[in-house]
PDB file of N, CA and C in Angstrom:
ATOM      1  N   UNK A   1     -13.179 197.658 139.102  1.00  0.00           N
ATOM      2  CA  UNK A   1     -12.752 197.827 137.719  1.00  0.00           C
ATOM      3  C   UNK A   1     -11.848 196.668 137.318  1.00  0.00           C
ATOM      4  N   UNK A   2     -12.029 196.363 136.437  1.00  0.00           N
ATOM      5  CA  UNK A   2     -11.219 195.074 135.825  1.00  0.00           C
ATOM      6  C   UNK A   2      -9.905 195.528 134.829  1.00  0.00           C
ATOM      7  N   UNK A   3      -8.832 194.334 134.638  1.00  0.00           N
ATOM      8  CA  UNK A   3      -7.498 195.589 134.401  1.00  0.00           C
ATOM      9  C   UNK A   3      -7.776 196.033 132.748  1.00  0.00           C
ATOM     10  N   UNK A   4      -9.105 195.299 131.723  1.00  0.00           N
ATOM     11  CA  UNK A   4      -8.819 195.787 130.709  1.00  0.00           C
ATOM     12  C   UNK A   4      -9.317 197.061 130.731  1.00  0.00           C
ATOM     13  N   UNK A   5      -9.961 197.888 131.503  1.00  0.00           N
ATOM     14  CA  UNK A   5     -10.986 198.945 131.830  1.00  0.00           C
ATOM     15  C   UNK A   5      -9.445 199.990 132.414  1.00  0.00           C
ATOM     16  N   UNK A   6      -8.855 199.311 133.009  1.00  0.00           N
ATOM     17  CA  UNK A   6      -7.818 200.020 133.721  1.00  0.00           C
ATOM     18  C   UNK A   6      -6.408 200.921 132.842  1.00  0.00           C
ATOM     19  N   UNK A   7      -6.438 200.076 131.715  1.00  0.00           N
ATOM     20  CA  UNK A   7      -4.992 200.058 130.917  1.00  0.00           C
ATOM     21  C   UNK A   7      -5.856 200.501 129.663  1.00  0.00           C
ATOM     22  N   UNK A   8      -4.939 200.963 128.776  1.00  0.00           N
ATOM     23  CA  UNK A   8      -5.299 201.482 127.448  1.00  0.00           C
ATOM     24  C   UNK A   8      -4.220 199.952 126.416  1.00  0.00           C
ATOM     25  N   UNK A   9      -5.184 199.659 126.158  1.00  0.00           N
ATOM     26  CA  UNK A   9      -5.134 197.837 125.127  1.00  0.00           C
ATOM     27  C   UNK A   9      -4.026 198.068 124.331  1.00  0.00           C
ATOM     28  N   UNK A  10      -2.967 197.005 123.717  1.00  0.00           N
ATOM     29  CA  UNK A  10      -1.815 197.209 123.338  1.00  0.00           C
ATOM     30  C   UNK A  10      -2.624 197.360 121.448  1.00  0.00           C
ATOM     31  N   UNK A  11      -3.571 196.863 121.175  1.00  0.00           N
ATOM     32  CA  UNK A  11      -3.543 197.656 120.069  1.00  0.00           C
ATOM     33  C   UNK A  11      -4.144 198.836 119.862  1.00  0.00           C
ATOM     34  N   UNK A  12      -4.948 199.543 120.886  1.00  0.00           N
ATOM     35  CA  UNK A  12      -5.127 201.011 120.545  1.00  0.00           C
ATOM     36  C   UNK A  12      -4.561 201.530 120.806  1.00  0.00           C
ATOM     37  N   UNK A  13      -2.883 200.979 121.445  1.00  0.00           N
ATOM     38  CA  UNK A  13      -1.703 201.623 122.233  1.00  0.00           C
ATOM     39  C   UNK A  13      -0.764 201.627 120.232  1.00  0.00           C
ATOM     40  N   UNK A  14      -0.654 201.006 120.037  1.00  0.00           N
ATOM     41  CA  UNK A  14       0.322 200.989 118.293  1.00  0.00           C
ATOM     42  C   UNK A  14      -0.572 201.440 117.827  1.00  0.00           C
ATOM     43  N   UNK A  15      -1.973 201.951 117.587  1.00  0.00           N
ATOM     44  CA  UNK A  15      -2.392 202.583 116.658  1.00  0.00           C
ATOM     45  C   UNK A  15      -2.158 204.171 117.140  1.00  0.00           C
ATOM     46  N   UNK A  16      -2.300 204.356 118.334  1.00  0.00           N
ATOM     47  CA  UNK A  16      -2.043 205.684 118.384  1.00  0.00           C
ATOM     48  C   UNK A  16      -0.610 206.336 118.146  1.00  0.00           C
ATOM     49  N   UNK A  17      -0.026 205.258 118.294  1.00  0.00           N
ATOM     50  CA  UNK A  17       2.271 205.254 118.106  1.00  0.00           C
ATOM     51  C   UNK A  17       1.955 205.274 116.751  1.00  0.00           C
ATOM     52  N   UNK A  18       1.309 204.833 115.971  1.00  0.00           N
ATOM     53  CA  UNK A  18       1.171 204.175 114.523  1.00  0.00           C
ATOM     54  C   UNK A  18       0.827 206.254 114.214  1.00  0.00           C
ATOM     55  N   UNK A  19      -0.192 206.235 114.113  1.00  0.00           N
ATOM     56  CA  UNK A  19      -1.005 207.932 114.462  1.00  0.00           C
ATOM     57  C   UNK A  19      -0.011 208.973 114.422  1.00  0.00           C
ATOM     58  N   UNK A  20       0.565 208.661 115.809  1.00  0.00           N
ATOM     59  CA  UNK A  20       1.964 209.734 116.026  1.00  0.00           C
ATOM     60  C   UNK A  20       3.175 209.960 114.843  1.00  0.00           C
ATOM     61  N   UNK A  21       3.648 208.792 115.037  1.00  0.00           N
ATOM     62  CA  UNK A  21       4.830 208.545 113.856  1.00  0.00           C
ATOM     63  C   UNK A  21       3.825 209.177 112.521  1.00  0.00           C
ATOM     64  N   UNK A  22       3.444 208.558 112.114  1.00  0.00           N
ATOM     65  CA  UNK A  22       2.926 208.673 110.312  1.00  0.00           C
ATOM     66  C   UNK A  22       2.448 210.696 110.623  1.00  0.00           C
ATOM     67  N   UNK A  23       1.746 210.944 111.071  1.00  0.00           N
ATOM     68  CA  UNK A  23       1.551 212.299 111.162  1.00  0.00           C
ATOM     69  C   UNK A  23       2.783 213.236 111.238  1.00  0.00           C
ATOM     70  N   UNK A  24       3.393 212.854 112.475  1.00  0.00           N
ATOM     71  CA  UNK A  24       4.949 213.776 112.294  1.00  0.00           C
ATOM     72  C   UNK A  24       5.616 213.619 111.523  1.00  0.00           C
ATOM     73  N   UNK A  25       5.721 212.308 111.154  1.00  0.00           N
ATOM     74  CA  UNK A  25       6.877 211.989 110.085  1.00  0.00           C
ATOM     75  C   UNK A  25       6.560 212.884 108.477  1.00  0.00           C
ATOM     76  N   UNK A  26       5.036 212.580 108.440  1.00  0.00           N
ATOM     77  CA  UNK A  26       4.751 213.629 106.979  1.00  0.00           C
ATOM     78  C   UNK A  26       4.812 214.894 107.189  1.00  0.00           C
ATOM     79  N   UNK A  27       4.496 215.831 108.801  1.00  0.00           N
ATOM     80  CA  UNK A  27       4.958 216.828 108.685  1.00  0.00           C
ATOM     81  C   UNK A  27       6.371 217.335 108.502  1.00  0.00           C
ATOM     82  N   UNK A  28       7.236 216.298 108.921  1.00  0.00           N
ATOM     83  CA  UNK A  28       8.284 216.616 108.547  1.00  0.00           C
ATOM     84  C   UNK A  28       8.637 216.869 107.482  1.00  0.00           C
ATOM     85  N   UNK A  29       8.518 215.964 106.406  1.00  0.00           N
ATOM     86  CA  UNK A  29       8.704 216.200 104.957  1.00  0.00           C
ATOM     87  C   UNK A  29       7.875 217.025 104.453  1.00  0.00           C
ATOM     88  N   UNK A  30       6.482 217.714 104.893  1.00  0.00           N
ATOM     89  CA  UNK A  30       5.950 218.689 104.331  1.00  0.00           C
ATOM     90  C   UNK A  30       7.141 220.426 104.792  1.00  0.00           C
ATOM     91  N   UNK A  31       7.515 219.689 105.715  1.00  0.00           N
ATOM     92  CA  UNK A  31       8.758 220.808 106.147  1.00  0.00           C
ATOM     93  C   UNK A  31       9.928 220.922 105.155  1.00  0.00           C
ATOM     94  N   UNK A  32      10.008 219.890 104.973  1.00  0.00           N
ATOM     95  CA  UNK A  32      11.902 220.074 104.197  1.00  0.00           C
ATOM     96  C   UNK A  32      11.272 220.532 103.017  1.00  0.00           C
ATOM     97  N   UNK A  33      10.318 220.095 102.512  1.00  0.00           N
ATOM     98  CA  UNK A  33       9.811 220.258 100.974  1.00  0.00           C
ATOM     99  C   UNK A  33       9.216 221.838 101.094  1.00  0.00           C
ATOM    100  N   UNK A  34       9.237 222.804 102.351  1.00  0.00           N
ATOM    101  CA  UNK A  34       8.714 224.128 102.288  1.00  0.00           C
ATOM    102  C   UNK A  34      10.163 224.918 102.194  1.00  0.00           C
ATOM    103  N   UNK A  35      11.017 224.157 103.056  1.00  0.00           N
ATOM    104  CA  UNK A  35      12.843 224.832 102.963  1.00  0.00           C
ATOM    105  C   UNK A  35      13.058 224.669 101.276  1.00  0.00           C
ATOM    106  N   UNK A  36      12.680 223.912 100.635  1.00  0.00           N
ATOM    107  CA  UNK A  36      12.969 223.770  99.575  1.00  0.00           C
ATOM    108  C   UNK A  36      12.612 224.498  98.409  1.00  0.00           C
ATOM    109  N   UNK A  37      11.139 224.828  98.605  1.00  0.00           N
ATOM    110  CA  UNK A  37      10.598 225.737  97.708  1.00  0.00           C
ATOM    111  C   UNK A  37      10.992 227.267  97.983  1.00  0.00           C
ATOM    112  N   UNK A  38      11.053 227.237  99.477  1.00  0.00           N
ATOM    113  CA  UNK A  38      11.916 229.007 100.269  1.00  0.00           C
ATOM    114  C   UNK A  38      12.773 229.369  99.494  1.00  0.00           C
ATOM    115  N   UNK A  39      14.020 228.318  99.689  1.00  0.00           N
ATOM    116  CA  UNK A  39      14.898 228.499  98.566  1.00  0.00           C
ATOM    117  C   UNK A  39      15.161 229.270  97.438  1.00  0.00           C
ATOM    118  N   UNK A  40      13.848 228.182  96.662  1.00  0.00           N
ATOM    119  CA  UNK A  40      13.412 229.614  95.022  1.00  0.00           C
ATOM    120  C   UNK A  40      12.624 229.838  94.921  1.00  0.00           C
ATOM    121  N   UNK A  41      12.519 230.705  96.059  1.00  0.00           N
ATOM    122  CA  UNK A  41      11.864 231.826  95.768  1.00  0.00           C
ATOM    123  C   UNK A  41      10.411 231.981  95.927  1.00  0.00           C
ATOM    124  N   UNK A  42       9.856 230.716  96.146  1.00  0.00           N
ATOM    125  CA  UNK A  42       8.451 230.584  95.969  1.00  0.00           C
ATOM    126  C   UNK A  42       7.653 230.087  97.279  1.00  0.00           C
ATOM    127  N   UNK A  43       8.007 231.893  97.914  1.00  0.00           N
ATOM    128  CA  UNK A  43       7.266 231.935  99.692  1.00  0.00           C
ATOM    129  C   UNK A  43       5.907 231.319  99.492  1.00  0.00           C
ATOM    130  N   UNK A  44       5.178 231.461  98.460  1.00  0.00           N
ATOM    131  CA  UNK A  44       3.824 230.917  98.488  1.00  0.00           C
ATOM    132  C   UNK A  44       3.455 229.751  98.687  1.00  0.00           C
ATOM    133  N   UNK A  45       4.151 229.199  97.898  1.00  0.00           N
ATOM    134  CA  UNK A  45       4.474 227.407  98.148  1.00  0.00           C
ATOM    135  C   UNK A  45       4.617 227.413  99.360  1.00  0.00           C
ATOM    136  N   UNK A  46       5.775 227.698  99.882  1.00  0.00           N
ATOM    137  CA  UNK A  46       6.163 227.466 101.402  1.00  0.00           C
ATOM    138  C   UNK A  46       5.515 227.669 102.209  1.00  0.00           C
ATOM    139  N   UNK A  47       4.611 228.817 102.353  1.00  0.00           N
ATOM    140  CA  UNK A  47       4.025 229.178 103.207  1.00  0.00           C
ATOM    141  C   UNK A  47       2.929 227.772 103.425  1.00  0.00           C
ATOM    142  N   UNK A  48       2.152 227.356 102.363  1.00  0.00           N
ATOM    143  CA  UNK A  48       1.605 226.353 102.025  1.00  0.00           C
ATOM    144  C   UNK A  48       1.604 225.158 102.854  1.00  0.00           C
ATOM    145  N   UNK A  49       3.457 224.947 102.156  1.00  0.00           N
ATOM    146  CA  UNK A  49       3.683 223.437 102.997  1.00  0.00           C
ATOM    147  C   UNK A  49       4.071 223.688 104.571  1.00  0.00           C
ATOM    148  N   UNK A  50       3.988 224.820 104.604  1.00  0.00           N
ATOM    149  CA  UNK A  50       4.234 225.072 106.273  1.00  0.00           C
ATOM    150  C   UNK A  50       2.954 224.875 106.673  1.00  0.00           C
ATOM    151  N   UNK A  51       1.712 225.547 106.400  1.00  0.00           N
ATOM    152  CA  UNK A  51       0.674 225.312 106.893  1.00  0.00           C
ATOM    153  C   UNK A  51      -0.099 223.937 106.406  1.00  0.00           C
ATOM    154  N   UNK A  52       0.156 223.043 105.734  1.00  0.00           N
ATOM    155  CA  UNK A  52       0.153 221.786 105.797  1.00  0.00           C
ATOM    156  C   UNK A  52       0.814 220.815 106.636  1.00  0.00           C
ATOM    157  N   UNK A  53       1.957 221.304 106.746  1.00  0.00           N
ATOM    158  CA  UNK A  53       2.726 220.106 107.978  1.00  0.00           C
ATOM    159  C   UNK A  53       2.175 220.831 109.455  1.00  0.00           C
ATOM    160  N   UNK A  54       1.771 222.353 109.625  1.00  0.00           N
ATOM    161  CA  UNK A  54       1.243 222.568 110.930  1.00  0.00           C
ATOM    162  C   UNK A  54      -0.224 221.626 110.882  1.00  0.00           C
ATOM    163  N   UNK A  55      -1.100 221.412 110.185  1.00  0.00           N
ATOM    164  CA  UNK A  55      -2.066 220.676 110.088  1.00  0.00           C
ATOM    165  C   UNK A  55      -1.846 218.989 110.782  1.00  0.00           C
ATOM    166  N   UNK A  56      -0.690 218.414 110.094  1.00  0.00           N
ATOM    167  CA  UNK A  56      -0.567 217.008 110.171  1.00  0.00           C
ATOM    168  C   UNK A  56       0.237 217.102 111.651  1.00  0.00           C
ATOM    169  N   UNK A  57       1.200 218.040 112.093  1.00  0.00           N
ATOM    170  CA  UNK A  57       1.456 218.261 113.220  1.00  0.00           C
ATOM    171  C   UNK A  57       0.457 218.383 114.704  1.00  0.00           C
ATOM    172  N   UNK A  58      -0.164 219.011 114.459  1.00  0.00           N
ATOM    173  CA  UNK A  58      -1.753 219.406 115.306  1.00  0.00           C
ATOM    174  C   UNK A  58      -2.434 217.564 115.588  1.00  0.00           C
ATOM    175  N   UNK A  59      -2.462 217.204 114.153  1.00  0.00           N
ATOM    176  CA  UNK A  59      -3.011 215.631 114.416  1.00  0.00           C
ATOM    177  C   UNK A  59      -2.080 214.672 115.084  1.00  0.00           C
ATOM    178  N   UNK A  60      -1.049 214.755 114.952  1.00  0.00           N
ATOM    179  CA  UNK A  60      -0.128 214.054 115.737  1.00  0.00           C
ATOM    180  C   UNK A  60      -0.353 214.749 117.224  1.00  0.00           C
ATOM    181  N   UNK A  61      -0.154 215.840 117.432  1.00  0.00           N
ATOM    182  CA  UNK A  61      -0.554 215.931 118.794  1.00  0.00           C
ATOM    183  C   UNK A  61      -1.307 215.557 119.602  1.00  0.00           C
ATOM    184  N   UNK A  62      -2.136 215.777 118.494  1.00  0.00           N
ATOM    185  CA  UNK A  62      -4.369 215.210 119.456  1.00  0.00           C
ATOM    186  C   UNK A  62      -4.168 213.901 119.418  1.00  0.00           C
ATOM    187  N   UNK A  63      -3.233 213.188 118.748  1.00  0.00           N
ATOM    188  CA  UNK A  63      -3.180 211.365 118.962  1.00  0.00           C
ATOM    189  C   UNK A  63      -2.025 211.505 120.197  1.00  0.00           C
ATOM    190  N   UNK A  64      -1.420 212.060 120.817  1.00  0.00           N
ATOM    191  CA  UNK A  64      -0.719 212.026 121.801  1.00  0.00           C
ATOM    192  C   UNK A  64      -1.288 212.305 122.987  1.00  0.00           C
ATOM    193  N   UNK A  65      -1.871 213.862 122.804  1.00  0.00           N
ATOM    194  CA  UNK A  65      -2.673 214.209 124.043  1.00  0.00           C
ATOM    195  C   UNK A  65      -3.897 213.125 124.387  1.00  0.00           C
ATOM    196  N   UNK A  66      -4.123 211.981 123.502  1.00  0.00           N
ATOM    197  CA  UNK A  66      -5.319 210.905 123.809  1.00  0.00           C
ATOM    198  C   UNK A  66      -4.447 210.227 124.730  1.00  0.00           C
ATOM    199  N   UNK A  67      -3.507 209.618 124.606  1.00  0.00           N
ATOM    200  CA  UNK A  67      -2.540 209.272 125.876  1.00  0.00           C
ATOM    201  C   UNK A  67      -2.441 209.639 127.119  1.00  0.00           C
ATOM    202  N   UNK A  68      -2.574 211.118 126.965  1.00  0.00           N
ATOM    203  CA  UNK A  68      -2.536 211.638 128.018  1.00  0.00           C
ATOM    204  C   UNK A  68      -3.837 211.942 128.917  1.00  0.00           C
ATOM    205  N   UNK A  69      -4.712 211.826 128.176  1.00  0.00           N
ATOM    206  CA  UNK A  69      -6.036 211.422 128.812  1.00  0.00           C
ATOM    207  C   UNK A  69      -6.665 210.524 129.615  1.00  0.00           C
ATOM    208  N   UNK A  70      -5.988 209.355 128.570  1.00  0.00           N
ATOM    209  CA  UNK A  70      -6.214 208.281 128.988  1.00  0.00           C
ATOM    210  C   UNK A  70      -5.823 208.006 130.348  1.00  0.00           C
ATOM    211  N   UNK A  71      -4.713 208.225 130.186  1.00  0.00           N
ATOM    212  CA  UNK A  71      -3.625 208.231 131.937  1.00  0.00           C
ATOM    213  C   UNK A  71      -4.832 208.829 132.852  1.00  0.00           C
ATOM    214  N   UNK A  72      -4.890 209.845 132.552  1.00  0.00           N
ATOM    215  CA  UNK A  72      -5.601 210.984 133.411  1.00  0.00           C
ATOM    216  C   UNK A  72      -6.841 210.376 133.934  1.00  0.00           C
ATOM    217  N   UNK A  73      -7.256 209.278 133.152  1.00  0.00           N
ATOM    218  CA  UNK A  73      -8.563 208.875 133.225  1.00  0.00           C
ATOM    219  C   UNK A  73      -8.533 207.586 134.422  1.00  0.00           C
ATOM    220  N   UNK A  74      -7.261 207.268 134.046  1.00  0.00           N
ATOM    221  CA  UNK A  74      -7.159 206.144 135.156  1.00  0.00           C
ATOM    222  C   UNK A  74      -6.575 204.849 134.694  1.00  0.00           C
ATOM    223  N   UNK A  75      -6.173 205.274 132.955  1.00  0.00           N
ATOM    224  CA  UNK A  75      -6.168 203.830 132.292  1.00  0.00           C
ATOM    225  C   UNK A  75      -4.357 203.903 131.972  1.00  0.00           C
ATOM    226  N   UNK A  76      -4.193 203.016 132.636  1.00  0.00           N
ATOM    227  CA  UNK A  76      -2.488 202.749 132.504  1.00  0.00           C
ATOM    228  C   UNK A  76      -2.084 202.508 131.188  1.00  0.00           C
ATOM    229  N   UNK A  77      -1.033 203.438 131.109  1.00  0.00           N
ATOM    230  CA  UNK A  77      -0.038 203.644 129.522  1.00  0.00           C
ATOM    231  C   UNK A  77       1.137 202.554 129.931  1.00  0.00           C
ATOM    232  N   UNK A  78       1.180 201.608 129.209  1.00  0.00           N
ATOM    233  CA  UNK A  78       2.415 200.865 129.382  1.00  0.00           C
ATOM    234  C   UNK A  78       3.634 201.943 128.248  1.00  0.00           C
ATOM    235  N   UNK A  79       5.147 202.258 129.015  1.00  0.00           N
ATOM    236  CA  UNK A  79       5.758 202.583 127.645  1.00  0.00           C
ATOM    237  C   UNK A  79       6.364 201.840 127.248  1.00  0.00           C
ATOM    238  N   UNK A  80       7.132 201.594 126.299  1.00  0.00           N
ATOM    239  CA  UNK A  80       7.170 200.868 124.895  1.00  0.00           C
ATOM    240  C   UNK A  80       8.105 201.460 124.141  1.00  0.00           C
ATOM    241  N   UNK A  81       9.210 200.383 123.261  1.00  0.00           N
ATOM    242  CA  UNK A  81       9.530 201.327 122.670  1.00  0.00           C
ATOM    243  C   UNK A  81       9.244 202.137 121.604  1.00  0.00           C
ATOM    244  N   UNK A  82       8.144 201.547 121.271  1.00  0.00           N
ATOM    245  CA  UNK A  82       7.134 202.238 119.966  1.00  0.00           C
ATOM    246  C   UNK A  82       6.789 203.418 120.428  1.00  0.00           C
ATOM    247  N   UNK A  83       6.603 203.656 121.616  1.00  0.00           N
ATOM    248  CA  UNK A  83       6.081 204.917 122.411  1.00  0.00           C
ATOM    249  C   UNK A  83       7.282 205.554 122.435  1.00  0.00           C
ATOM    250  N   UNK A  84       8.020 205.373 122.933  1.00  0.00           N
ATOM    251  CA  UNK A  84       9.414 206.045 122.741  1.00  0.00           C
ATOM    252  C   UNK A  84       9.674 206.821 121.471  1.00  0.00           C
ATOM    253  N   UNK A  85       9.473 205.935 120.296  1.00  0.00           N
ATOM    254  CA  UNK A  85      10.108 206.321 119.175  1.00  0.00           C
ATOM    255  C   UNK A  85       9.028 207.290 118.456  1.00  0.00           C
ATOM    256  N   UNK A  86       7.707 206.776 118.939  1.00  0.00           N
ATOM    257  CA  UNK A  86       6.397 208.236 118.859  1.00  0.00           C
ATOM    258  C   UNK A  86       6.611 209.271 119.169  1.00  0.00           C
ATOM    259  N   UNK A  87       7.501 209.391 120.372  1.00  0.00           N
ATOM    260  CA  UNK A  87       7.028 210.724 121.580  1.00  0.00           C
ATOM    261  C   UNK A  87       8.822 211.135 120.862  1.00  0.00           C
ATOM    262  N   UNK A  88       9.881 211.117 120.091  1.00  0.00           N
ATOM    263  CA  UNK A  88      10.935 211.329 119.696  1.00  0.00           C
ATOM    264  C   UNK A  88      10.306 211.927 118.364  1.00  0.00           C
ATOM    265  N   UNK A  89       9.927 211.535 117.639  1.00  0.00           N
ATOM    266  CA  UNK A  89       9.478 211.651 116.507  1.00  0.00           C
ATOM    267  C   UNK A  89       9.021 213.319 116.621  1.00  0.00           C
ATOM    268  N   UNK A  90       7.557 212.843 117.222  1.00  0.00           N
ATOM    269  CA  UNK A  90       6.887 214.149 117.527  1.00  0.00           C
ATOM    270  C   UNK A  90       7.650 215.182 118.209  1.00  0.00           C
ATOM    271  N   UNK A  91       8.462 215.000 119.651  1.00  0.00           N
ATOM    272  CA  UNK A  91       9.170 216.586 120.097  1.00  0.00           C
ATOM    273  C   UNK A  91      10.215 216.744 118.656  1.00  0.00           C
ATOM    274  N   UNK A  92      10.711 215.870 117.903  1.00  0.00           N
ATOM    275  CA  UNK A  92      11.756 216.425 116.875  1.00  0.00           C
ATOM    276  C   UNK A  92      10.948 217.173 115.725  1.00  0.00           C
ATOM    277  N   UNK A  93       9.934 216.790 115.404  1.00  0.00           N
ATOM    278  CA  UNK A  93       9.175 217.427 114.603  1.00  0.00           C
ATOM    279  C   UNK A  93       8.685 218.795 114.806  1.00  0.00           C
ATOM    280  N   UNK A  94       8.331 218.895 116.075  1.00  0.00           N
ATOM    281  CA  UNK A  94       8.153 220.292 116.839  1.00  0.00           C
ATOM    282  C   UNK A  94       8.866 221.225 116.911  1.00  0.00           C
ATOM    283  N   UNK A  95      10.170 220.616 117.024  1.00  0.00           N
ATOM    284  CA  UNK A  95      11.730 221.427 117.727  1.00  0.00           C
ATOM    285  C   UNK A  95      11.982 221.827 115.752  1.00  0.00           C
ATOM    286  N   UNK A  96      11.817 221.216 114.711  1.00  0.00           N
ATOM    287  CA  UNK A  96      12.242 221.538 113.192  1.00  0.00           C
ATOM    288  C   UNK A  96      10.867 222.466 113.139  1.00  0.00           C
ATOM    289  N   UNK A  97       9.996 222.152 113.551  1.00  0.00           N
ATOM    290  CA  UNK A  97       8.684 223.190 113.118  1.00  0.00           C
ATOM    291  C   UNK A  97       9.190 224.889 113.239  1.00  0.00           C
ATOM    292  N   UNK A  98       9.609 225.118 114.382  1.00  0.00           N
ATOM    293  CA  UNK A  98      10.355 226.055 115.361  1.00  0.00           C
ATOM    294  C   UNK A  98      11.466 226.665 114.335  1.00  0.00           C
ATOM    295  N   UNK A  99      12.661 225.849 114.063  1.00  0.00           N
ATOM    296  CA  UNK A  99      13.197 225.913 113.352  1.00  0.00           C
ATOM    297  C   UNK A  99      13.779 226.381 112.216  1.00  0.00           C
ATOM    298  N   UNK A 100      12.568 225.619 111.537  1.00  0.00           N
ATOM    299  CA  UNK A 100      12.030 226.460 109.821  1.00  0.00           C
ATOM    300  C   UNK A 100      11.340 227.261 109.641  1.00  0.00           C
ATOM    301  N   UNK A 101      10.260 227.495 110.946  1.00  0.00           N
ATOM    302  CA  UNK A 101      10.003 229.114 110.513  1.00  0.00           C
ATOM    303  C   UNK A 101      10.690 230.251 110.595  1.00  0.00           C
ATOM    304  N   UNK A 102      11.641 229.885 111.992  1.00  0.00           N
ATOM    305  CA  UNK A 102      12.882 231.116 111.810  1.00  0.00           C
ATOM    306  C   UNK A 102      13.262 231.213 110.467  1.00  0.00           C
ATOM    307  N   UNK A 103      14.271 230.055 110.536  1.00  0.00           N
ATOM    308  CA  UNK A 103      14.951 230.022 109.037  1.00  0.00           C
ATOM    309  C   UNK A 103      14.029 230.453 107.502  1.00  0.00           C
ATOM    310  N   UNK A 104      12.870 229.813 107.394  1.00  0.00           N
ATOM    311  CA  UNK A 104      12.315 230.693 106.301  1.00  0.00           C
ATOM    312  C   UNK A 104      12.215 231.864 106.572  1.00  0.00           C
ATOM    313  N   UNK A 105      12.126 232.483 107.305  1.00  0.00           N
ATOM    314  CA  UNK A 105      11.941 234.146 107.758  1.00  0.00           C
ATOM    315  C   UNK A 105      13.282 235.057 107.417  1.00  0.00           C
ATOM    316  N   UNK A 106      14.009 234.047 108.252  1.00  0.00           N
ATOM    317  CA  UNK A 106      15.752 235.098 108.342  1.00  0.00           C
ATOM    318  C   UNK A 106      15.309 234.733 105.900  1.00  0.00           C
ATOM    319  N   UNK A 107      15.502 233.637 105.691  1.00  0.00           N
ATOM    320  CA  UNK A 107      15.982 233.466 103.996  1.00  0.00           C
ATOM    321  C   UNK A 107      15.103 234.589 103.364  1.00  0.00           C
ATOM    322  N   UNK A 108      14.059 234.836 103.717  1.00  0.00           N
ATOM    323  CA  UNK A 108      13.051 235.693 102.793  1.00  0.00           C
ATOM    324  C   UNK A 108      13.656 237.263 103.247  1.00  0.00           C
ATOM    325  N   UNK A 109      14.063 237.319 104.676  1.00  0.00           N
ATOM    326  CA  UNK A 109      14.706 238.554 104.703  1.00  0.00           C
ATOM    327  C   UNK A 109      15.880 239.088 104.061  1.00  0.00           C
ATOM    328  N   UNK A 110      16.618 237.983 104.197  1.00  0.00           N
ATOM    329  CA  UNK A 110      17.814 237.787 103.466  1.00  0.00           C
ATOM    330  C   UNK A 110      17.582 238.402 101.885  1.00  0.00           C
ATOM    331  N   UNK A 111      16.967 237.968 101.081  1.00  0.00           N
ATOM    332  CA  UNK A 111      16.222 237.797  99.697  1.00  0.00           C
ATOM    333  C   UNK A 111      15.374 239.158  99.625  1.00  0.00           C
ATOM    334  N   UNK A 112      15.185 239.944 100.874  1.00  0.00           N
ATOM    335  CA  UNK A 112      14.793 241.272 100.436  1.00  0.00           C
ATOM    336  C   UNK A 112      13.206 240.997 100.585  1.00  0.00           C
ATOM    337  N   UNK A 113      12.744 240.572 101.063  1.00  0.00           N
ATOM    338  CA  UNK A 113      11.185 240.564 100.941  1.00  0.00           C
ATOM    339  C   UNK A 113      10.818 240.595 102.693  1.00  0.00           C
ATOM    340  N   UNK A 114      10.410 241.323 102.870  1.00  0.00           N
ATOM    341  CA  UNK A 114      10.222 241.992 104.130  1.00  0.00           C
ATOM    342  C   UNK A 114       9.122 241.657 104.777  1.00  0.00           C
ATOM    343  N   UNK A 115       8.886 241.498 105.867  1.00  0.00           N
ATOM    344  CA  UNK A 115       7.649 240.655 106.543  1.00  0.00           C
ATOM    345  C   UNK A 115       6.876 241.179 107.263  1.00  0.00           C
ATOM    346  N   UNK A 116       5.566 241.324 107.328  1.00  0.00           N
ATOM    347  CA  UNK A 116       4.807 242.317 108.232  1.00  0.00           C
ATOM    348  C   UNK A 116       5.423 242.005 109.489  1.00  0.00           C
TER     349      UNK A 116
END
């Protein structure tokens, strides 16, 4: 095997960091913008942008777990700090995913609207 066969190439290595970041990062803001609508009142919305940033979340994952394949496969992950700041991105995005659904839950309880 020859080492480009071996390693995963430094630009399908930033497109997948590229992948990671831009996906979490919009789920994030599809997050704050669901705390926001919770707020007033308008669970529907929220519910919405929650299940929109779980969408863009899910895609950030499957561009991560390709990493992890790759490895698996035999093809060396150099890390990076682009990789770094991917794989930060994404567990913080995860750890607020977690987060805000409590918190929208406890606010709507709070607010009297009761949850199956």
């Amino acid at each position: 095997m020859n080492e480009e066969n071996t390693q995963v190439m430094d630009q399908d290595m930033e497109q997948i960091c590229f992948q990671i970041i831009a996906f979490s990062g919009e789920a994030f803001s599809k997050m704050m913008e669901a705390m926001k609508v919770c707020r007033t009142g308008d669970y529907e919305k929220a519910d919405e942008e929650m299940e929109e940033a779980s969408d863009l979340l899910n895609q950030a994952h499957n561009a991560h777990t390709n990493l992890l394949v790759n490895e698996a496969q035999g093809k060396k992950v150099e890390f990076s700090v682009l990789l770094g700041h991917a794989q930060d991105n994404l567990m913080n995005t995860m750890l607020t995913k977690t987060l805000m659904e409590e918190m929208m839950s406890m606010y709507k309880e709070l607010k009297g609207e009761r949850l199956a």
